[in-house]
Protein backbone atom coordinates (compact mmCIF):
# COMPACT_ATOMS: atom_id res chain seq x y z
CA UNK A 1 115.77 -70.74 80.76
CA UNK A 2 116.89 -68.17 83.39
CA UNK A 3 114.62 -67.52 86.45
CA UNK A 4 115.46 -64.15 87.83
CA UNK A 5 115.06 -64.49 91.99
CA UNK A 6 112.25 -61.98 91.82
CA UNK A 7 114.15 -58.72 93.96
CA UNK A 8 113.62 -56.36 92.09
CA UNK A 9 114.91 -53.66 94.34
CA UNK A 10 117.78 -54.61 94.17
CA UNK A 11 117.67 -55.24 90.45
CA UNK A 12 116.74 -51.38 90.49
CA UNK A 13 119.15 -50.26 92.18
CA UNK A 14 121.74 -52.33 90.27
CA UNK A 15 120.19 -50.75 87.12
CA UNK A 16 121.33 -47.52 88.30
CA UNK A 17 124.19 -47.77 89.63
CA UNK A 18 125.27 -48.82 86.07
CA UNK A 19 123.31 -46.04 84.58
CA UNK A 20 125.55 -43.56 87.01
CA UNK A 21 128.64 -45.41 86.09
CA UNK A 22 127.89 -45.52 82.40
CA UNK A 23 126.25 -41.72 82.35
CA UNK A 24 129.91 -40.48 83.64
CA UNK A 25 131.99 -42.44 81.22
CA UNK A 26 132.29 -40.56 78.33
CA UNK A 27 132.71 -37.44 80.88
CA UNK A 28 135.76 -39.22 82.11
CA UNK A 29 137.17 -40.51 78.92
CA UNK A 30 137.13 -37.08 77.46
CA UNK A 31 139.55 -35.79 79.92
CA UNK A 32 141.88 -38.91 79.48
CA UNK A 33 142.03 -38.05 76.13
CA UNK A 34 143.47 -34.51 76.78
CA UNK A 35 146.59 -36.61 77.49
CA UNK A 36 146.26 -39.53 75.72
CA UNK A 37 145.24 -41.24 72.29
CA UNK A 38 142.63 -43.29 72.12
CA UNK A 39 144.33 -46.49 70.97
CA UNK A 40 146.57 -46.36 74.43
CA UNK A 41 143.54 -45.76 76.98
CA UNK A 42 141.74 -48.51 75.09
CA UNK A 43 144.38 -50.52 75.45
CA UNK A 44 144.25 -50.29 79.16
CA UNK A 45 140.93 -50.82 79.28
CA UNK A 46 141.07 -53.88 78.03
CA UNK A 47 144.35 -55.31 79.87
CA UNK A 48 142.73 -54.33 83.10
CA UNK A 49 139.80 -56.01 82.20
CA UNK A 50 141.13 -59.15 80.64
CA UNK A 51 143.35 -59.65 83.99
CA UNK A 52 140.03 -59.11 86.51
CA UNK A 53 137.93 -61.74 84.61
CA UNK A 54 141.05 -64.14 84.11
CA UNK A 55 141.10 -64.06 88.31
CA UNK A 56 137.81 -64.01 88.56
CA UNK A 57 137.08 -66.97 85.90
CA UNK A 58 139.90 -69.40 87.50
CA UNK A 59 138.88 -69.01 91.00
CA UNK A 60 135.57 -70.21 89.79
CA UNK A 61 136.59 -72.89 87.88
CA UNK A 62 135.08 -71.58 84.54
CA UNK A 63 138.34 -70.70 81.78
CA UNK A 64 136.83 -71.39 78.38
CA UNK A 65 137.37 -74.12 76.59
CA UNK A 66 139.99 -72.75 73.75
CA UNK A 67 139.21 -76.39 71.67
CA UNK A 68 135.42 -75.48 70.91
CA UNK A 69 136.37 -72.51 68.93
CA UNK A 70 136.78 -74.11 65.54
CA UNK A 71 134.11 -73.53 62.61
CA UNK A 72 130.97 -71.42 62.76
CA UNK A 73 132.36 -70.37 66.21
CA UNK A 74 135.35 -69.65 65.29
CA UNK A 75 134.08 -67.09 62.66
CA UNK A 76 131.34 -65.75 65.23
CA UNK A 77 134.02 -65.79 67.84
CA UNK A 78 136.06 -63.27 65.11
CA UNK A 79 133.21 -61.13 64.28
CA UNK A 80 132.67 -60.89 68.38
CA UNK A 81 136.45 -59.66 68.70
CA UNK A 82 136.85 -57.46 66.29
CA UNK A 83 133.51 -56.10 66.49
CA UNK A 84 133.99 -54.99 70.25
CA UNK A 85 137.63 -53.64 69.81
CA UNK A 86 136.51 -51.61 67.01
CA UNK A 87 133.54 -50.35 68.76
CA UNK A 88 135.87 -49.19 71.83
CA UNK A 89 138.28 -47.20 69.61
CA UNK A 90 135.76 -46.00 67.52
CA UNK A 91 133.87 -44.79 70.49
CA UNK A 92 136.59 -42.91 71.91
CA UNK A 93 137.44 -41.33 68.21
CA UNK A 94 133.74 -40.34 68.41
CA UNK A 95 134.30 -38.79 71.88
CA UNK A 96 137.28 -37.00 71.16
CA UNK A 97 135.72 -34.65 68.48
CA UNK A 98 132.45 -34.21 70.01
CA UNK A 99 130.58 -33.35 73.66
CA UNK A 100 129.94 -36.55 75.91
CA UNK A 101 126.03 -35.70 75.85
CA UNK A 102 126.26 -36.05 71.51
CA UNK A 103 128.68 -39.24 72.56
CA UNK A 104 126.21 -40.89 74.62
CA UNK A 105 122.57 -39.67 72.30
CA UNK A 106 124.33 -41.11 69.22
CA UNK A 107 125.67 -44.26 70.79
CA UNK A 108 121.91 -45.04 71.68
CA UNK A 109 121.67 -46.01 67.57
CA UNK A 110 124.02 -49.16 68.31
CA UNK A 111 120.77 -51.31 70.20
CA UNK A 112 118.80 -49.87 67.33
CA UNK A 113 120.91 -51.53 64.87
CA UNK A 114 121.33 -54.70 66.96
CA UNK A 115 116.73 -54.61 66.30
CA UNK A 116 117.02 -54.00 63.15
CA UNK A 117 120.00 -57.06 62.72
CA UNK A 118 117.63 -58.77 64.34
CA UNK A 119 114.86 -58.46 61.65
CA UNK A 120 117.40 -59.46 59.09
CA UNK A 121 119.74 -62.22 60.62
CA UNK A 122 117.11 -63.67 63.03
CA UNK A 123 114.08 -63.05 60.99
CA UNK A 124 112.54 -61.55 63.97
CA UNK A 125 109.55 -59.25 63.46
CA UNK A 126 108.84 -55.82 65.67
CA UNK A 127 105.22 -55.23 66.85
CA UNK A 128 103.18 -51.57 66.68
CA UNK A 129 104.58 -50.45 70.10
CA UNK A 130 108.16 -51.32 69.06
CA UNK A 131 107.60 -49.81 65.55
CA UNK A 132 106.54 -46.85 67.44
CA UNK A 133 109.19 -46.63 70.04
CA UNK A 134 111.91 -46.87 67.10
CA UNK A 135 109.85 -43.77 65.05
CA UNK A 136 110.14 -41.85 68.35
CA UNK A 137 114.09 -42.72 68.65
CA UNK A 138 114.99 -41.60 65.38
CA UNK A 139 112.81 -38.50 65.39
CA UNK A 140 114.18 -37.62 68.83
CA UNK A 141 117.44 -38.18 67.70
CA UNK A 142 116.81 -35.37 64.85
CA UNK A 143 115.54 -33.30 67.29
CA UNK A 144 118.40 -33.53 69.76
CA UNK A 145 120.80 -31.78 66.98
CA UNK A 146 118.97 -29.52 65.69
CA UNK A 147 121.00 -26.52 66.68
CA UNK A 148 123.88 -28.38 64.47
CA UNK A 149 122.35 -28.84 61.06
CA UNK A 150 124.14 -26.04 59.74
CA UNK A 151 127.39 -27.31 61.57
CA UNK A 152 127.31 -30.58 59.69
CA UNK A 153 126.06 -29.71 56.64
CA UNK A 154 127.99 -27.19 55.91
CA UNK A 155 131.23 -28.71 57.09
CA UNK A 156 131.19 -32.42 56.53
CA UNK A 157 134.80 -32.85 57.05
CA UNK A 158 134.26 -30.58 60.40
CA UNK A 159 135.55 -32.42 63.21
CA UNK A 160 132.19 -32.38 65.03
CA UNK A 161 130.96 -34.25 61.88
CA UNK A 162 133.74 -36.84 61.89
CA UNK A 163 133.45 -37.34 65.42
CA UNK A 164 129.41 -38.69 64.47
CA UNK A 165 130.26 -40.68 62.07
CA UNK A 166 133.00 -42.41 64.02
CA UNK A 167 130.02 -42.56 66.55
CA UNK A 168 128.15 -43.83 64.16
CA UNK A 169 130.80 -46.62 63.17
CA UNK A 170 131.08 -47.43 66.72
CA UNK A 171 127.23 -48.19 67.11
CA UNK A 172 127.57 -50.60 63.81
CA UNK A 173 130.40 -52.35 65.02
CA UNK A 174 128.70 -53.17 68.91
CA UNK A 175 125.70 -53.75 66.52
CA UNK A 176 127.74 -56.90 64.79
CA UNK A 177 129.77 -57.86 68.35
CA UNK A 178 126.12 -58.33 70.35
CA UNK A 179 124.48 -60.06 67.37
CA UNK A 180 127.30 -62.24 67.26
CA UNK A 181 127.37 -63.21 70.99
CA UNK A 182 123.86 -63.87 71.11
CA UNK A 183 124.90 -66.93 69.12
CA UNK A 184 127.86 -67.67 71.06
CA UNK A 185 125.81 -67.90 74.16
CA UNK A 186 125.13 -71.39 73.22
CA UNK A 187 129.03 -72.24 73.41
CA UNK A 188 130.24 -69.85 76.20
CA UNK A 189 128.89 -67.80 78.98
CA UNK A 190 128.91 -64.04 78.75
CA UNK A 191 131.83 -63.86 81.15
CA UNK A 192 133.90 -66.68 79.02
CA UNK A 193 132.97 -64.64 75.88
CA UNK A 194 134.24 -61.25 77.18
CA UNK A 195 137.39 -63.11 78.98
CA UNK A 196 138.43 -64.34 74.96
CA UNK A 197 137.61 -60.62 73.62
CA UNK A 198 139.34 -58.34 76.42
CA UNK A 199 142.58 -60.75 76.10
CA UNK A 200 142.65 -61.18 72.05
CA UNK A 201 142.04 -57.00 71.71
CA UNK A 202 144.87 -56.62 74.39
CA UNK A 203 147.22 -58.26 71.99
CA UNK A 204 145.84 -56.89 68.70
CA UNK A 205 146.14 -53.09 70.11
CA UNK A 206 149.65 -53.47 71.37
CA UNK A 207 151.70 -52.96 68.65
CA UNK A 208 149.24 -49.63 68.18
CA UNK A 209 149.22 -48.32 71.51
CA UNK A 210 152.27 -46.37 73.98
CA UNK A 211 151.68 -47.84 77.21
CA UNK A 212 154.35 -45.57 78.09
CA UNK A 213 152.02 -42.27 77.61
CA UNK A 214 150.57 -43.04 81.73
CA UNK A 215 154.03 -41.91 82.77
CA UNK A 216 153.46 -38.11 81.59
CA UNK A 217 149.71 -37.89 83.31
CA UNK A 218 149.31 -35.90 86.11
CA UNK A 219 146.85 -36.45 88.99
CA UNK A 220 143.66 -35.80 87.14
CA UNK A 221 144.74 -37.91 84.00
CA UNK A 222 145.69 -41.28 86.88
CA UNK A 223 142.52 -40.85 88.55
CA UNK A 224 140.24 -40.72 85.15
CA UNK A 225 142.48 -44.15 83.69
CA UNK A 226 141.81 -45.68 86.78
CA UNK A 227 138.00 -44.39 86.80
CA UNK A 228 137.54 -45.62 82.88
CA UNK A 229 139.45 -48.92 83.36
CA UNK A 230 137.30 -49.66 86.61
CA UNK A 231 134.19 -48.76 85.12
CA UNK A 232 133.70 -51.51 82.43
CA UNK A 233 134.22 -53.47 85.13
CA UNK A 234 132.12 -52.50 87.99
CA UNK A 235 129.24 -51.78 85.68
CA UNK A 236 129.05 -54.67 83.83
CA UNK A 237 129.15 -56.42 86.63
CA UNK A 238 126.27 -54.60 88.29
CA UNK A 239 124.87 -55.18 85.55
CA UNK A 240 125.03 -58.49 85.43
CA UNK A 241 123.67 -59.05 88.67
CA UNK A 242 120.55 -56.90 87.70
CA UNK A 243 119.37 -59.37 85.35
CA UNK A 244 119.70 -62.03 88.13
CA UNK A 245 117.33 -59.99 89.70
CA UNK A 246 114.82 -58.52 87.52
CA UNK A 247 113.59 -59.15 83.49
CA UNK A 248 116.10 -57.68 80.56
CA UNK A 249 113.41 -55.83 79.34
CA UNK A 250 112.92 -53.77 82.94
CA UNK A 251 117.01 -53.16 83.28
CA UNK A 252 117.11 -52.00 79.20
CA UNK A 253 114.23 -49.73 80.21
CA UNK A 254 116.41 -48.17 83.71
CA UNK A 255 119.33 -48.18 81.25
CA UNK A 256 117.48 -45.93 78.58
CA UNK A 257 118.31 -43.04 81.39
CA UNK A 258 121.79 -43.34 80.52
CA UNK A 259 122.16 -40.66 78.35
CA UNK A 260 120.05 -37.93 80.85
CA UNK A 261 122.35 -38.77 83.29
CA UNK A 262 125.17 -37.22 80.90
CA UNK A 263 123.83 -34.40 80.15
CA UNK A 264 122.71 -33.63 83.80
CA UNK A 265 126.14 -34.41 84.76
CA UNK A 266 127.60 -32.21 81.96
CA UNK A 267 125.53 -29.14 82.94
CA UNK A 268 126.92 -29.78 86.35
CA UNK A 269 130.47 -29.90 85.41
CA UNK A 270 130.33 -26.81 82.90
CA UNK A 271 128.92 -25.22 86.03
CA UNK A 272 131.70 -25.63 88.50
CA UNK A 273 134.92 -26.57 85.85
CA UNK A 274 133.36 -24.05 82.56
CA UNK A 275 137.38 -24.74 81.17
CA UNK A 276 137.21 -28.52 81.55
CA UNK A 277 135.57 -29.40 78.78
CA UNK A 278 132.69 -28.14 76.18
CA UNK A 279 128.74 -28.56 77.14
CA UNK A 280 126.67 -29.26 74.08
CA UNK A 281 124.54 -26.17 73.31
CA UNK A 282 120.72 -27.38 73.49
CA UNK A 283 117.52 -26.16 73.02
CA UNK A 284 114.17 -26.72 74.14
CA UNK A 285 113.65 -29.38 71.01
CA UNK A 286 117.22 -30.74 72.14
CA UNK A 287 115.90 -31.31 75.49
CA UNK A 288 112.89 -32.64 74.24
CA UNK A 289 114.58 -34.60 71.63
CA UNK A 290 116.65 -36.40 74.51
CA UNK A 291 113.73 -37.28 76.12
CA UNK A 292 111.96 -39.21 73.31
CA UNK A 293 115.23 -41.10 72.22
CA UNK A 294 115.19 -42.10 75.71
CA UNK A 295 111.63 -43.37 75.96
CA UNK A 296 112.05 -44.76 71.80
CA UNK A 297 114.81 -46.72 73.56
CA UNK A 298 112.91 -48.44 76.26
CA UNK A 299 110.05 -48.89 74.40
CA UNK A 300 111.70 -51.03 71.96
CA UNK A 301 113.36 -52.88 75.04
CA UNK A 302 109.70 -52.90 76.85
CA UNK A 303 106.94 -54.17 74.28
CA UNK A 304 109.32 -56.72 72.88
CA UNK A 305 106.98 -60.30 72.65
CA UNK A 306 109.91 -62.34 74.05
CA UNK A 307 112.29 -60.98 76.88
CA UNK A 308 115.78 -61.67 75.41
CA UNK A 309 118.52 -62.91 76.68
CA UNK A 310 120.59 -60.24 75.61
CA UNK A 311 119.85 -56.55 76.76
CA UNK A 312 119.23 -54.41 73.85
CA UNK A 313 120.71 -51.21 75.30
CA UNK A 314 123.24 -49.26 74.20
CA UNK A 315 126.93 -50.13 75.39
CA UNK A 316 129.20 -47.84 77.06
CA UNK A 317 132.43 -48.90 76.35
């Protein structure tokens, strides 16, 4: 079993740097998508990727072994792949028809999901606090769109609508990817695992995506590809390092903030760029309703009886 070394202060600030990172990511990916589609800047994403943990992976000795995926693994291996790629286009389909602040509240449903596959699949069981962090969740979820009831009701093929449910699809689909990895961790590390997904989704997307599109970006549109492709990297690996440093359950609660620190950084933007991009109109019971899907979220992570291996926190793809 993993001993973390016991620093936590520099698990903490870890923690945050990925919550900054991740908080600005939808931001970012908004304005790529102004000039490109959301096949292409995935893409990217994961060719950039796949060639930083290739490097990284051979100068350490550690390429998976491509002979052990055969079987069960081979299937879980499958559900891994095309659980993740779909969960990074879906994302940005989600973030293209609605605000980054509804992009990052609704994403928060996809470690809710993972819980819940966990009571099904793993037979796992939730205890009051958790039962009660997951109420608060899905009430402050409610809450958090309240000013667009009327908006989705009355125009389910809206685009704001769409761009939930593709959300929503996204959170399923990183739902299936993480509950699928948790049993690969017994065949690969997490590293070896993402190496196989970002290189296999680089060559299913291809035929899909116009790598070509980068040459018609201007300055903005470079500096946000770089920004998105960089930031799976450089918060993931933060991330990674946090949990060498402090218990899942205390990094899943730091990461809860993740979505506070897109709205902040929304208000912020609308403040200085207003023609950039749309804020999300809130409320008082929007503001509050962020709050409690934030604290739902790390409760769940918090009271958990066993610390997990995997952090159940939302992804930011």
């Amino acid at each position: 079993m993993h001993t973390v070394s016991g620093r936590w202060q520099l698990g903490l600030m870890l923690s945050l740097t990925t919550v900054f990172l991740w908080g600005l990511l939808p931001i970012a990916l908004k304005g790529v998508l102004l000039q490109m589609d959301a096949v292409t800047v995935t893409w990217y994403r994961f060719a950039v990727a796949a060639v930083f943990v290739f490097f990284y992976m051979a100068l350490r000795k550690r390429i998976p072994n491509f002979r052990a995926i055969k079987g069960l693994i081979a299937i879980l291996m499958l559900i891994a792949i095309f659980g993740l790629c779909a969960n990074y286009v879906f994302y940005l389909f989600g973030v293209d028809n609605i605000t980054p602040s509804s992009a990052q509240v609704m994403i928060q449903t996809a470690p809710m999901f993972m819980l819940l596959g966990g009571l099904l699949v793993f037979k796992e069981s939730f205890n009051k606090w958790q039962w009660l962090g997951f109420a608060s969740f899905v009430i402050g979820l409610v809450l958090f769109f309240n000013m667009r009831f009327a908006e989705i009701l009355n125009n389910l093929d809206g685009a704001y609508t769409v761009g939930l449910f593709w959300m929503l699809l996204a959170a399923v689909t990183w739902a299936a990817y993480a509950l699928a990895q948790k049993q690969l961790l017994n065949t690969f590390t997490s590293n070896q695992i993402m190496f196989i997904i970002y290189i296999t989704s680089t060559i299913i997307l291809a035929p899909m995506s116009e790598p070509d599109q980068v040459m018609s970006l201007n300055a903005l549109g470079w500096a946000l590809l770089i920004f998105c492709c960089l930031n799976t990297i450089v918060a993931y690996g933060a991330f990674a390092e946090a949990l060498a440093h402090w218990e899942a359950s205390r990094v899943s609660a730091i990461l809860a903030l993740t979505p506070l620190v897109t709205i902040m950084s929304m208000k912020v933007v609308a403040y200085f760029f207003p023609d950039y991009l749309p804020d999300e109109p809130m409320n008082a019971l929007s503001i509050v309703g962020s709050i409690m899907v934030v604290l739902g979220s790390a409760t769940t992570a918090i009271a958990g009886k066993k610390k997990s291996k995997i952090l159940k926190k939302a992804p930011s793809p």
